[in-house]
N, C-alpha and C. Protein backbone atom coordinates (compact mmCIF):
# COMPACT_ATOMS: atom_id res chain seq x y z
N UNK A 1 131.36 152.27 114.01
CA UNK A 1 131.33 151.70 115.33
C UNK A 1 130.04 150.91 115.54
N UNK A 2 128.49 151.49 114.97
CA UNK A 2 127.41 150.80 115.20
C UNK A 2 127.75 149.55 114.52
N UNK A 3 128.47 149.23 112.98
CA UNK A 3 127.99 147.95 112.62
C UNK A 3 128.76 147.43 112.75
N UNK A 4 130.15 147.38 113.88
CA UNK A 4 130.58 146.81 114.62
C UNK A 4 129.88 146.06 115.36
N UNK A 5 129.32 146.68 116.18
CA UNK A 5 128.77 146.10 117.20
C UNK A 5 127.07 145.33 116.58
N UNK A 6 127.12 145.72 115.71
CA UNK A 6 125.90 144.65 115.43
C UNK A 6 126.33 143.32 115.11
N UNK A 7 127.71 143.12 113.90
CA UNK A 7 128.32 142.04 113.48
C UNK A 7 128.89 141.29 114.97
N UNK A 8 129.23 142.04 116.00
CA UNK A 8 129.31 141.15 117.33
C UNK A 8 128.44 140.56 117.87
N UNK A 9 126.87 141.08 117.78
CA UNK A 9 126.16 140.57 118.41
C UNK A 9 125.49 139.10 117.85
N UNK A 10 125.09 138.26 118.88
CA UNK A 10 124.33 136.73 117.69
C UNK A 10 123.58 137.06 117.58
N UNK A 11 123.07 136.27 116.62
CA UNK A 11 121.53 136.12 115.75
C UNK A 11 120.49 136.63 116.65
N UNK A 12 119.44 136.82 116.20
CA UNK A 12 118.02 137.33 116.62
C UNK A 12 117.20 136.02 116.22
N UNK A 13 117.27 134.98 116.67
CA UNK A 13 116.17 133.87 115.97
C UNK A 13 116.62 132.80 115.14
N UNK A 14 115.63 131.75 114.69
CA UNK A 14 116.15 130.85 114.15
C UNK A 14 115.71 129.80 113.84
N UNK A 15 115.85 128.73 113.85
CA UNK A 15 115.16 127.38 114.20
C UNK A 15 115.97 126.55 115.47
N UNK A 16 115.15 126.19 116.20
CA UNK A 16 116.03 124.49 117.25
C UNK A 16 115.20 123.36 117.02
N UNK A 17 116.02 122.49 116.49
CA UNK A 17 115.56 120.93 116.16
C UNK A 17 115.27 120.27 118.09
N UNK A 18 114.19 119.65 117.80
CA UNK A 18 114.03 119.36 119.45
C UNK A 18 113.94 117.61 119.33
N UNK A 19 114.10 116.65 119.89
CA UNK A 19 113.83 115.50 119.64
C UNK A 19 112.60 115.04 120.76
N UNK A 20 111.72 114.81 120.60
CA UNK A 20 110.46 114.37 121.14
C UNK A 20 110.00 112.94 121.46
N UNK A 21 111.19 112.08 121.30
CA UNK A 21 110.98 110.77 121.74
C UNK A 21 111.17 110.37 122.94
N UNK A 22 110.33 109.98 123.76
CA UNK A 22 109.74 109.67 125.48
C UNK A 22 111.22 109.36 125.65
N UNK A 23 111.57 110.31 126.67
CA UNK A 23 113.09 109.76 127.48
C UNK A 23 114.51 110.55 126.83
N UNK A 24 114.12 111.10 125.71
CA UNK A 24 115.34 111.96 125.44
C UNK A 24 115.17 113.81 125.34
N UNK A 25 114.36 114.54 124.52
CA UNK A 25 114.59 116.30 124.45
C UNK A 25 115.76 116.96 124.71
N UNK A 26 116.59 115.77 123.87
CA UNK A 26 117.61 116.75 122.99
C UNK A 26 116.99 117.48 122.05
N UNK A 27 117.92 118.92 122.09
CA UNK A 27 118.29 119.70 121.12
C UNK A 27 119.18 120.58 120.51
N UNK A 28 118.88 121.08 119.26
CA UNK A 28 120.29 121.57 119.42
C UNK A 28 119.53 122.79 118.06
N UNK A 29 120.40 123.75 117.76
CA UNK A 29 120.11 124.98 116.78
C UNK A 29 120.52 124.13 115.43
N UNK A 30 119.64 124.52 114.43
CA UNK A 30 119.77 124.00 112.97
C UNK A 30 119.89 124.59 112.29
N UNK A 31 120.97 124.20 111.06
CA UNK A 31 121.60 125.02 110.28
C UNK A 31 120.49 125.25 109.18
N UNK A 32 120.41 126.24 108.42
CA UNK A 32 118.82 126.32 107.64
C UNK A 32 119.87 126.41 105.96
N UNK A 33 121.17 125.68 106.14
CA UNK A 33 121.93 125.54 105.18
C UNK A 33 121.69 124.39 104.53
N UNK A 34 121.16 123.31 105.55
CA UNK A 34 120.66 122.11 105.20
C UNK A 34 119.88 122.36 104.61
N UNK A 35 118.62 122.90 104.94
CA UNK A 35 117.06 122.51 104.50
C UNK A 35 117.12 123.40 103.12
N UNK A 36 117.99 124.65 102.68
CA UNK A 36 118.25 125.64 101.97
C UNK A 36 118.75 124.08 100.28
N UNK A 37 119.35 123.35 100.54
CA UNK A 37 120.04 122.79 100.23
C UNK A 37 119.25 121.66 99.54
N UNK A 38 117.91 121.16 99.86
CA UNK A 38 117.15 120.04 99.59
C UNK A 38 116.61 120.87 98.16
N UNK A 39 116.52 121.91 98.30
CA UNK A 39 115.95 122.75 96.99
C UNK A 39 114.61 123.55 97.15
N UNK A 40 114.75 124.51 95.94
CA UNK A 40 113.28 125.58 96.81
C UNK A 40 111.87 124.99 96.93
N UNK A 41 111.69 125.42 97.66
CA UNK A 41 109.69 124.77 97.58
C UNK A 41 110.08 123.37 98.56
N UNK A 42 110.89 122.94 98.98
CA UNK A 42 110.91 122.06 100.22
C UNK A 42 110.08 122.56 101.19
N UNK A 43 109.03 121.93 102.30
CA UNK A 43 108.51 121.94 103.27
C UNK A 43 109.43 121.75 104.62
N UNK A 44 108.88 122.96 105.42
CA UNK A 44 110.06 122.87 106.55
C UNK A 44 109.45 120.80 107.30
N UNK A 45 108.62 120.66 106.69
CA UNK A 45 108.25 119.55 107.85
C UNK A 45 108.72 118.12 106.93
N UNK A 46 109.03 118.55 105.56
CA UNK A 46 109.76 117.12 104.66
C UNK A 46 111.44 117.55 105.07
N UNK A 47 111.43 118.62 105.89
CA UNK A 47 113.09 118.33 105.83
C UNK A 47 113.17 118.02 107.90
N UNK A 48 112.10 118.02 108.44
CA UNK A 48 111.92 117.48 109.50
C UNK A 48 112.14 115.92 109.46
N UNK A 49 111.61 115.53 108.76
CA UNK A 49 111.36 114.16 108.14
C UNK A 49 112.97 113.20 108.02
N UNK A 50 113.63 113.89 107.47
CA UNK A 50 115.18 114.41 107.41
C UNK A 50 115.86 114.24 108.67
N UNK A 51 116.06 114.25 109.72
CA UNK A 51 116.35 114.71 111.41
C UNK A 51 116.38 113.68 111.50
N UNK A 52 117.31 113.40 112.47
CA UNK A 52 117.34 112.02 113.24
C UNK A 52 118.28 112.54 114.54
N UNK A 53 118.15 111.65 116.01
CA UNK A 53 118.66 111.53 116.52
C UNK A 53 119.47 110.52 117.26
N UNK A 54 121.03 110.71 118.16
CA UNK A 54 121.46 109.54 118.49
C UNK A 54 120.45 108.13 118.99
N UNK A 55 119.73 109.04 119.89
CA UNK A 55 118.85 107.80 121.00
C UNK A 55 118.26 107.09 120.05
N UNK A 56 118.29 107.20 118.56
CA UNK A 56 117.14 106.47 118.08
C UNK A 56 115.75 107.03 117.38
N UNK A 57 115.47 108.59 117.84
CA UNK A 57 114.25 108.78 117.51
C UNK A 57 114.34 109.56 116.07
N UNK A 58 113.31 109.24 115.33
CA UNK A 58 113.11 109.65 113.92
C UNK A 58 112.07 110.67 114.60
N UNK A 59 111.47 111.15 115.67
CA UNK A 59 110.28 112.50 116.19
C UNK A 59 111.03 113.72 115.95
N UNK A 60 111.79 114.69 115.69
CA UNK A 60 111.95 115.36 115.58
C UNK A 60 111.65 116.74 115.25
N UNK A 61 110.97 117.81 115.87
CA UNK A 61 110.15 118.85 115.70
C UNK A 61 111.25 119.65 115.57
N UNK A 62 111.21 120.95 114.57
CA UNK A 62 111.61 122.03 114.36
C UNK A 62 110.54 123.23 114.61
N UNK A 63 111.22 124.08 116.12
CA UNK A 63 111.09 124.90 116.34
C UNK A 63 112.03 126.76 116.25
N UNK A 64 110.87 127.63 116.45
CA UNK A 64 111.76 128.78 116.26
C UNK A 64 111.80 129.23 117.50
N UNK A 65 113.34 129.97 117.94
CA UNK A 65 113.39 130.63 118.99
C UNK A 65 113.95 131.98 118.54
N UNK A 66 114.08 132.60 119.62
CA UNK A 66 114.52 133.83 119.39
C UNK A 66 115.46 134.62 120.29
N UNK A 67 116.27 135.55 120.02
CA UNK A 67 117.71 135.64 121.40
C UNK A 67 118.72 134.63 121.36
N UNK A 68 118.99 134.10 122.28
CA UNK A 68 120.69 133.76 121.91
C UNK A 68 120.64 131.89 121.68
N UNK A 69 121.27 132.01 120.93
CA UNK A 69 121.17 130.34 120.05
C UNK A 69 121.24 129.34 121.12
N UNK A 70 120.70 128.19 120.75
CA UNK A 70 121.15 127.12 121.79
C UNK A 70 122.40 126.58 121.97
N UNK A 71 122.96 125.79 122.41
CA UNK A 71 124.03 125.16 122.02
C UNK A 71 123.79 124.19 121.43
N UNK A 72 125.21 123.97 120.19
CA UNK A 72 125.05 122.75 119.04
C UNK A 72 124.70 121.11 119.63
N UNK A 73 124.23 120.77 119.21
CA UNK A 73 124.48 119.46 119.52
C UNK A 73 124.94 118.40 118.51
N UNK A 74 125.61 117.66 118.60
CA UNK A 74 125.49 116.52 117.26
C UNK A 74 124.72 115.52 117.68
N UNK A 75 123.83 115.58 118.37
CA UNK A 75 123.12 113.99 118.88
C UNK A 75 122.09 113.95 117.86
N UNK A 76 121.74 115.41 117.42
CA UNK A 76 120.64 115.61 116.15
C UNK A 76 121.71 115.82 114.62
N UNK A 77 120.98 115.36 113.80
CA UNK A 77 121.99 115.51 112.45
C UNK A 77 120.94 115.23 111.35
N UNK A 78 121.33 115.33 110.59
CA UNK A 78 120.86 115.20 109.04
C UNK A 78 120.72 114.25 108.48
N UNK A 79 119.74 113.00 108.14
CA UNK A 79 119.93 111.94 107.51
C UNK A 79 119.40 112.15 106.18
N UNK A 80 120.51 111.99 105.37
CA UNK A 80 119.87 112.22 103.83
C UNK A 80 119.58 110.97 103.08
C-alpha cells in the first residue's frame, strides 16, 4: 500500500528551463533525458546553451525546483 502511494505521488524536484529575455519568462520543466543524452561529462550550462525559445530568445537559465512540477511548455525546446 506504501509504494503505492509513493508511485502516485510527483516528483520531489528537478530542473525548470526559464527564458530570461526582456518581455517573455516563459517556462516550462525539463526533461534531464535530453541533457542525459548529449553524453557524460556534459555541463548543465553547454546543454543550456542548447535551449531556445519561441519569442526568439537563445537566454535561457536552468533552474531547480522542488514539489510539484511546472507545467510543460513547448515555447522552450531543444535545439540541437
Amino acid at each position: 500500500m506504501e509504494q503505492a502511494a509513493k508511485a502516485a505521488a510527483p516528483e520531489a524536484g528537478g530542473l525548470v528551463a526559464r527564458c530570461i529575455s526582456v518581455g517573455c519568462g516563459a517556462s516550462s520543466a525539463v526533461d534531464l533525458a535530453d541533457w542525459l543524452d548529449l553524453g557524460p561529462g556534459v555541463p548543465l550550462r553547454a546543454f543550456e546553451a542548447r535551449l531556445r525559445c519561441a519569442c526568439g530568445g537563445r537566454r535561457i537559465r536552468l533552474e531547480p525546483w522542488a514539489g510539484e512540477p511546472p507545467p510543460a511548455n513547448p515555447s522552450i525546446y531543444r535545439f540541437r
